[in-house]
N, C-alpha and C. Protein backbone atom coordinates (compact mmCIF):
# COMPACT_ATOMS: atom_id res chain seq x y z
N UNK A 1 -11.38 -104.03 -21.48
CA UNK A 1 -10.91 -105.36 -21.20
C UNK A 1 -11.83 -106.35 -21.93
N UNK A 2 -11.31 -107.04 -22.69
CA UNK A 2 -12.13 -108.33 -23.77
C UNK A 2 -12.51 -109.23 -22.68
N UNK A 3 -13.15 -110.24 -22.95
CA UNK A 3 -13.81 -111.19 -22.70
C UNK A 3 -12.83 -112.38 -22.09
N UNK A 4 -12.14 -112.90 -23.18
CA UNK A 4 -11.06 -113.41 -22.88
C UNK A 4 -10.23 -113.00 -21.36
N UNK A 5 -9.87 -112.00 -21.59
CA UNK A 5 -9.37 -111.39 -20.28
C UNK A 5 -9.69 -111.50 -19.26
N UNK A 6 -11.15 -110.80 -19.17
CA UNK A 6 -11.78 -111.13 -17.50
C UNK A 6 -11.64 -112.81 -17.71
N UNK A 7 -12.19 -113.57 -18.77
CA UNK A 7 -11.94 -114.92 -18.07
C UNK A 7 -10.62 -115.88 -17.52
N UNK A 8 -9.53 -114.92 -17.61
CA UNK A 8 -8.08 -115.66 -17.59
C UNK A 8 -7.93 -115.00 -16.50
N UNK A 9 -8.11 -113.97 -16.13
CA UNK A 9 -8.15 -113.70 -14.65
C UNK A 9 -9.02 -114.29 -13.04
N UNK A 10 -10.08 -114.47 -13.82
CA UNK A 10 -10.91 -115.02 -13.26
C UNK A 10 -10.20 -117.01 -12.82
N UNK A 11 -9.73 -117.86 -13.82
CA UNK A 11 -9.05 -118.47 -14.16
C UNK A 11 -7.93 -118.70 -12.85
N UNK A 12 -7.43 -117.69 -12.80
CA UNK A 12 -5.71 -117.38 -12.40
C UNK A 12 -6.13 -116.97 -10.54
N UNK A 13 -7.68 -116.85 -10.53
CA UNK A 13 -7.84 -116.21 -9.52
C UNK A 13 -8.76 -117.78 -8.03
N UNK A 14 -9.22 -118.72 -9.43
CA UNK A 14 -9.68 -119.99 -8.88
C UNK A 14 -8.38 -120.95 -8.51
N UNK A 15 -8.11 -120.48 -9.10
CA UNK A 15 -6.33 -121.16 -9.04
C UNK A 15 -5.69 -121.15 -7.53
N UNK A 16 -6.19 -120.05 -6.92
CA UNK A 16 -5.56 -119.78 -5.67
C UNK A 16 -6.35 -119.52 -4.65
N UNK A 17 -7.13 -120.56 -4.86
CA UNK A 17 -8.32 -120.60 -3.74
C UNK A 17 -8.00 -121.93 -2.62
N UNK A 18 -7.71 -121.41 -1.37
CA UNK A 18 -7.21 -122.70 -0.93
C UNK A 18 -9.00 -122.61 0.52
N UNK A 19 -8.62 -123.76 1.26
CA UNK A 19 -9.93 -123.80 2.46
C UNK A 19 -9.28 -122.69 3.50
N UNK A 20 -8.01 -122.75 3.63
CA UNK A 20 -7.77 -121.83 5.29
C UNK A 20 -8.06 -120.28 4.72
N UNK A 21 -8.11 -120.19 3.05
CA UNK A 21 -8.17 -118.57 2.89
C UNK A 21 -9.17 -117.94 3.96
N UNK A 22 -8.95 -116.70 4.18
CA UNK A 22 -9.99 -115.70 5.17
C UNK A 22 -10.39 -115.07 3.84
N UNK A 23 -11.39 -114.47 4.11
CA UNK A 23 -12.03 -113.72 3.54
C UNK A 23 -13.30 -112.61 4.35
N UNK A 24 -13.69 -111.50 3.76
CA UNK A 24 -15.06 -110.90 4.28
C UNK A 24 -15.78 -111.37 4.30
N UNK A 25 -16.99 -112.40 4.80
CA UNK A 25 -18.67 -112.34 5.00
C UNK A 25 -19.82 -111.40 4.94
N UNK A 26 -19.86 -110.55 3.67
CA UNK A 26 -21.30 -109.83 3.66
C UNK A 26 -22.29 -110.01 4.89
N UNK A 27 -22.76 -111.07 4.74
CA UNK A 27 -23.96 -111.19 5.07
C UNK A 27 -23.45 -111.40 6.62
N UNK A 28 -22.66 -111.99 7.34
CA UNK A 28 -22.29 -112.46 8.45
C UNK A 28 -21.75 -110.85 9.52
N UNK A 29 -20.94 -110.58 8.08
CA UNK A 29 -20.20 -109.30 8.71
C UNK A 29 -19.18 -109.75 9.90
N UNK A 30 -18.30 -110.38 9.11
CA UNK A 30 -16.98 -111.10 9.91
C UNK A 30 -15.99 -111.42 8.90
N UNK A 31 -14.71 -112.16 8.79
CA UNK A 31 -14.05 -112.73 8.60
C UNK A 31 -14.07 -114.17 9.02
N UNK A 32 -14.26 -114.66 7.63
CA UNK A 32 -14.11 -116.26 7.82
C UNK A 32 -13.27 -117.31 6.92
N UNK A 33 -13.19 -118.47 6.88
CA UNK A 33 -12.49 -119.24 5.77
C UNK A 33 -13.17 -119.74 4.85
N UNK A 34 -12.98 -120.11 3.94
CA UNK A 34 -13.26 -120.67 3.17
C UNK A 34 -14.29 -121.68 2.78
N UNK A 35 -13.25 -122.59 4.25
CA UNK A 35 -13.99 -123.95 4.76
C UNK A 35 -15.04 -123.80 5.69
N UNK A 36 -15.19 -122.83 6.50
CA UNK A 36 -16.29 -122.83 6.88
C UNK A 36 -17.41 -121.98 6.22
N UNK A 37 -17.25 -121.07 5.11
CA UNK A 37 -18.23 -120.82 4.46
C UNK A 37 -19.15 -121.64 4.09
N UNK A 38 -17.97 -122.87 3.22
CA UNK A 38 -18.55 -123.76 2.48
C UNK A 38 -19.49 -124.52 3.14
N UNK A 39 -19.31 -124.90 4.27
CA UNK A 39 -19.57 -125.96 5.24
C UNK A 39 -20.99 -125.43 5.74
N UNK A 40 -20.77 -124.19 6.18
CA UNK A 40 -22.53 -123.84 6.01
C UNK A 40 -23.27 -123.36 5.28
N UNK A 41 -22.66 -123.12 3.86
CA UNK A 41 -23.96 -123.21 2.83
C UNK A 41 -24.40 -124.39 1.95
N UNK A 42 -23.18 -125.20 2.36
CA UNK A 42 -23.85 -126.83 1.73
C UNK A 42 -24.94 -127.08 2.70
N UNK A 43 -24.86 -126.35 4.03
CA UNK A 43 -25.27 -127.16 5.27
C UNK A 43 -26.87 -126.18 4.84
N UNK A 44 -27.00 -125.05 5.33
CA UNK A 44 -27.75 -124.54 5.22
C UNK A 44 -28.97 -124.95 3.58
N UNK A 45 -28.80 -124.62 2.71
CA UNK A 45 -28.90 -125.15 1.47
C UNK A 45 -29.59 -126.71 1.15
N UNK A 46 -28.65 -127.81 1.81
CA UNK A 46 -29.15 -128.74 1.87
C UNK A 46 -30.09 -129.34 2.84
N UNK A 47 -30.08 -128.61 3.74
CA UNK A 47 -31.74 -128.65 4.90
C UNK A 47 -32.37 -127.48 5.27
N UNK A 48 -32.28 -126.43 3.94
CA UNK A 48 -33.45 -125.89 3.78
C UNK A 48 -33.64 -124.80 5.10
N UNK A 49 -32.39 -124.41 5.52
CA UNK A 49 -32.14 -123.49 7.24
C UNK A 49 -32.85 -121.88 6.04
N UNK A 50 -34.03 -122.10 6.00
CA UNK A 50 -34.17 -120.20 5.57
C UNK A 50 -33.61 -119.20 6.32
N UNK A 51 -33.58 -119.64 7.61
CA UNK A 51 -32.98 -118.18 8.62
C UNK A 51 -31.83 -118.36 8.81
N UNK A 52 -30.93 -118.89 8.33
CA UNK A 52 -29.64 -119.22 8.14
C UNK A 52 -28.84 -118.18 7.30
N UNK A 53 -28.39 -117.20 7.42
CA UNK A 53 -27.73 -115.79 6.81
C UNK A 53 -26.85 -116.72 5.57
N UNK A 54 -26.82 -117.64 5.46
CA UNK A 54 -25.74 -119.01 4.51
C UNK A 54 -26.89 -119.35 3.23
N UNK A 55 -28.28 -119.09 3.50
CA UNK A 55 -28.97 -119.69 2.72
C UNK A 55 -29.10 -119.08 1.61
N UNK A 56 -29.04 -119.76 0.37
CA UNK A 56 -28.75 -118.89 -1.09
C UNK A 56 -27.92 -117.32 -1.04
N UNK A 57 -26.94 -118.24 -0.39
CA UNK A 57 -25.72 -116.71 -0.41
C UNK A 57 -24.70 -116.56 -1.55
N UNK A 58 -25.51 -115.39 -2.17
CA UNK A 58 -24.57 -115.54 -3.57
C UNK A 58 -23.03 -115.57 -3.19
N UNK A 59 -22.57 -115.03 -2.56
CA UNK A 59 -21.09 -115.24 -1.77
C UNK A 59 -20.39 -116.54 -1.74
N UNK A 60 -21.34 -117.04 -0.65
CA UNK A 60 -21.11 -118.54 -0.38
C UNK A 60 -20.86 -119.37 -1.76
N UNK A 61 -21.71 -118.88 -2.89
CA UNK A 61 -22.35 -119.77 -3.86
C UNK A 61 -20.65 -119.74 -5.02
N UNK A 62 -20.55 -118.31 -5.22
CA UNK A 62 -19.31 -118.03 -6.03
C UNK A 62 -17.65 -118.89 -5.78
N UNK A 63 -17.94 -118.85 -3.97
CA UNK A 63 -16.76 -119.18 -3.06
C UNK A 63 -16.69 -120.66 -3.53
N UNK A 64 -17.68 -121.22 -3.31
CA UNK A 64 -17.97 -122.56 -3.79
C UNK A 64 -17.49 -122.93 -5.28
N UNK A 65 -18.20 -122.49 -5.99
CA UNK A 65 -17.69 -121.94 -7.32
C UNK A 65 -16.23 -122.56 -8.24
N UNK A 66 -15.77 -121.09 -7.01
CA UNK A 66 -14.47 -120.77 -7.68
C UNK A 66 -13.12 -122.11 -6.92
N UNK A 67 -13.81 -122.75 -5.79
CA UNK A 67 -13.07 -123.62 -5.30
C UNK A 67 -12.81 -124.83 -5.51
N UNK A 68 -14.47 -125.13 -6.38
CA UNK A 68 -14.62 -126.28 -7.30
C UNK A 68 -13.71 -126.11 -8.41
N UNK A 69 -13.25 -124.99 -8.88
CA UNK A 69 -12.56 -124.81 -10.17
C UNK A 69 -11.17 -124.83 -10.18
N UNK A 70 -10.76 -124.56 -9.15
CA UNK A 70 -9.33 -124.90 -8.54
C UNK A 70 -9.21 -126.23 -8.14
N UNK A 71 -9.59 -127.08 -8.39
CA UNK A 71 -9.63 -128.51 -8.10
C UNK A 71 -9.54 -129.34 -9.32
């Protein structure tokens, strides 16, 4: 698979990122949305919560990401 490729998928895949999506939580080990991912790793992140399972969560970080890019 070229380069191109993974990125048009990738692309096609920000595209359909809405807030109510569910998804897995690694780190949480649950099912959650979107919107509340987001909501606590801006949260966590921006006051510095270290014991916050949200804090520099590459998860969180991608989710974010890919939701900014669908916008």
């Amino acid at each position: 698979m070229s380069l191109q490729e993974l990125q048009q998928i990738r692309r096609q895949r920000a595209e359909q990122v809405t807030l109510g999506q569910e998804f897995y939580c690694r780190p949480r080990r649950r099912r959650l949305t979107i919107e509340t991912c987001m909501e606590d790793y801006v949260s966590a992140n921006a006051f510095g919560d270290k014991h916050s399972a949200c804090h520099k969560c590459a998860q969180g970080c991608t989710n974010r990401q890919e939701y900014a890019e669908s916008r």
